[in-house]
C-alpha atoms as a PDB file:
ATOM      1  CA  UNK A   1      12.759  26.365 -13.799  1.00  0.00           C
ATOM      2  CA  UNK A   2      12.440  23.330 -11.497  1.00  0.00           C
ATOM      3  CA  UNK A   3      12.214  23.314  -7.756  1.00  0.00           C
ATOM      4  CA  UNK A   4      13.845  19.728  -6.401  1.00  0.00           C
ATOM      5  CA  UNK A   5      13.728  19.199  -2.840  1.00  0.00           C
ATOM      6  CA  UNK A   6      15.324  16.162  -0.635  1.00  0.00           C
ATOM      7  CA  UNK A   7      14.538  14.249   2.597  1.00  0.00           C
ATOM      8  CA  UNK A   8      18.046  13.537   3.012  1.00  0.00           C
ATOM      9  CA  UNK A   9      17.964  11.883   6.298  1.00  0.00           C
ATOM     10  CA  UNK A  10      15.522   9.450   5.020  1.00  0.00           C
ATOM     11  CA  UNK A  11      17.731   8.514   2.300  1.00  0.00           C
ATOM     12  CA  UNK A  12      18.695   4.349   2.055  1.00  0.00           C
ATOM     13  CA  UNK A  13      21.446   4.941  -0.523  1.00  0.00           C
ATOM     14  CA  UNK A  14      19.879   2.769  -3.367  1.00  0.00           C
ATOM     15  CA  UNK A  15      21.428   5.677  -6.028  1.00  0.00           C
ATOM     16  CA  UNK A  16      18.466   5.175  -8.384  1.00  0.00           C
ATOM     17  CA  UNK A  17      18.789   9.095  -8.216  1.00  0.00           C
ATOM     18  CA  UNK A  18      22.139   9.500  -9.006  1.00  0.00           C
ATOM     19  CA  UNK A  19      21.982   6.443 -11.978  1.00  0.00           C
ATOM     20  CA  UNK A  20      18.706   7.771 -13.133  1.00  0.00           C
ATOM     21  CA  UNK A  21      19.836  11.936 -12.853  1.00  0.00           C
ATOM     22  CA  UNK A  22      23.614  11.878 -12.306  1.00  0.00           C
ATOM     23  CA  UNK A  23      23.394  16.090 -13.353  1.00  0.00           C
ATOM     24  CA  UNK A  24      21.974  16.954  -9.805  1.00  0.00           C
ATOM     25  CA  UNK A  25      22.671  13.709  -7.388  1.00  0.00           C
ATOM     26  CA  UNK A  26      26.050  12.121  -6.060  1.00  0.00           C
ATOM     27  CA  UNK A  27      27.361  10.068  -3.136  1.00  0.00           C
ATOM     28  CA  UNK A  28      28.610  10.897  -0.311  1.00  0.00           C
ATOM     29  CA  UNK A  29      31.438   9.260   0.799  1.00  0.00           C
ATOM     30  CA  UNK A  30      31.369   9.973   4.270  1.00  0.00           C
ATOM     31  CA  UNK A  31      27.322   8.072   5.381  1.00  0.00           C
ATOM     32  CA  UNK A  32      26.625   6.417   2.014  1.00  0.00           C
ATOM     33  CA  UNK A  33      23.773   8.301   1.146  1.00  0.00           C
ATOM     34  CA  UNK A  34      22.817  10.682  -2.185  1.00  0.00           C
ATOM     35  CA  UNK A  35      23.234  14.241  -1.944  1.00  0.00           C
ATOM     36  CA  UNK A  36      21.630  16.688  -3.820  1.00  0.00           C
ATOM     37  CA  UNK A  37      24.015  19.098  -6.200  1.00  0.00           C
ATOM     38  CA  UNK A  38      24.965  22.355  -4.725  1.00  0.00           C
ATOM     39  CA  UNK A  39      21.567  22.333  -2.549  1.00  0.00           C
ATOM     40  CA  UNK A  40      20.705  24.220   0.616  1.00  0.00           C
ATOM     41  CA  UNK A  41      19.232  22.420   3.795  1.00  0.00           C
ATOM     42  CA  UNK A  42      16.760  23.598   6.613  1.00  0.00           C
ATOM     43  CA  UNK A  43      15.241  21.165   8.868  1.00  0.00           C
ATOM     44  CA  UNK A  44      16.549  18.127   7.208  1.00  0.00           C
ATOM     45  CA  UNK A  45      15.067  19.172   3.312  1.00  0.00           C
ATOM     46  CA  UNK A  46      17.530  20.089   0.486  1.00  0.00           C
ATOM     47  CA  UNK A  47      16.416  21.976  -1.963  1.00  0.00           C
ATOM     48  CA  UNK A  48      17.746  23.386  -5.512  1.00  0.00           C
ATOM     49  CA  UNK A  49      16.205  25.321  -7.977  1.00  0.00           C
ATOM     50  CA  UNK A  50      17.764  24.164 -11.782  1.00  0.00           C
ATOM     51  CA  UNK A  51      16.997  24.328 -15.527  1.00  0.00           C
ATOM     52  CA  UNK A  52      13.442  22.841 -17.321  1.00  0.00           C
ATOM     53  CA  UNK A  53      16.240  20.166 -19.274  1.00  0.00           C
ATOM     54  CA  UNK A  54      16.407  18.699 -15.608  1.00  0.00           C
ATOM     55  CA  UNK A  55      12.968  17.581 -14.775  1.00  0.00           C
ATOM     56  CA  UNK A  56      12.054  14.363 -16.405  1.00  0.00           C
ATOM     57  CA  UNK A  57      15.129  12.846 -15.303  1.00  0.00           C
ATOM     58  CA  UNK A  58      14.475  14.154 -11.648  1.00  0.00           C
ATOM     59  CA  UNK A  59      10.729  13.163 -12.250  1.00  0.00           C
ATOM     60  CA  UNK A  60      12.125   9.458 -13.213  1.00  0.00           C
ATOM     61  CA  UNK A  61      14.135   9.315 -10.066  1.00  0.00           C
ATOM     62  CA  UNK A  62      11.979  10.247  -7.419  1.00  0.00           C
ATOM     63  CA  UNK A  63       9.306   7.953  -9.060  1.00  0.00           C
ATOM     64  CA  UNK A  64      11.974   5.194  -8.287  1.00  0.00           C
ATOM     65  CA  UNK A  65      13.106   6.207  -4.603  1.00  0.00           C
ATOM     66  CA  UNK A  66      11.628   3.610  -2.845  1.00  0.00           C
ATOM     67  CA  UNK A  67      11.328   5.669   0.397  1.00  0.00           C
ATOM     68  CA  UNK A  68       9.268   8.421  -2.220  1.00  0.00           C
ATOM     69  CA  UNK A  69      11.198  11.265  -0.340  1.00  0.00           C
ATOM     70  CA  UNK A  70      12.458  13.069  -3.537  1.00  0.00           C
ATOM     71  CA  UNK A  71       9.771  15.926  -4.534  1.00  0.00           C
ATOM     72  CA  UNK A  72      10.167  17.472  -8.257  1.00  0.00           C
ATOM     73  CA  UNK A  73       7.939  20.963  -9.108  1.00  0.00           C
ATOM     74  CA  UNK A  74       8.163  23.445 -11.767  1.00  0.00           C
ATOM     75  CA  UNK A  75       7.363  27.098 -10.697  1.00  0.00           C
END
């Protein structure tokens, strides 16, 4: 299992995230930015706990946020 976690209100809407892991990030239509699939939020993080098949795709995609505010863990 993988633990991904989101800065959203740092986001810049590039959607490397959602082109590099569409299975966990979309855009949202309403400020432009990415959101993170069927997350919770405190304080401004998302987080979402998902499947080992998900992390090198989320791994790829937070190593290509340019504002580095996507954080990928296993636990």
């Amino acid at each position: 299992m993988i633990r991904i976690t989101h800065q959203r209100n740092k986001c810049i809407g590039c959607y490397y995230c959602i082109d590099i892991a569409p299975n966990n990030w979309k855009i949202n239509k309403q400020d432009g930015k990415a959101t993170l699939i069927n997350a919770t939020g405190k304080k401004g993080f998302f987080t979402v706990l998902t499947g080992n098949d998900d992390y090198n795709s989320n791994v790829d995609a937070a190593k290509a946020c340019p504002v580095k505010i996507i954080k990928v863990e296993k636990i």
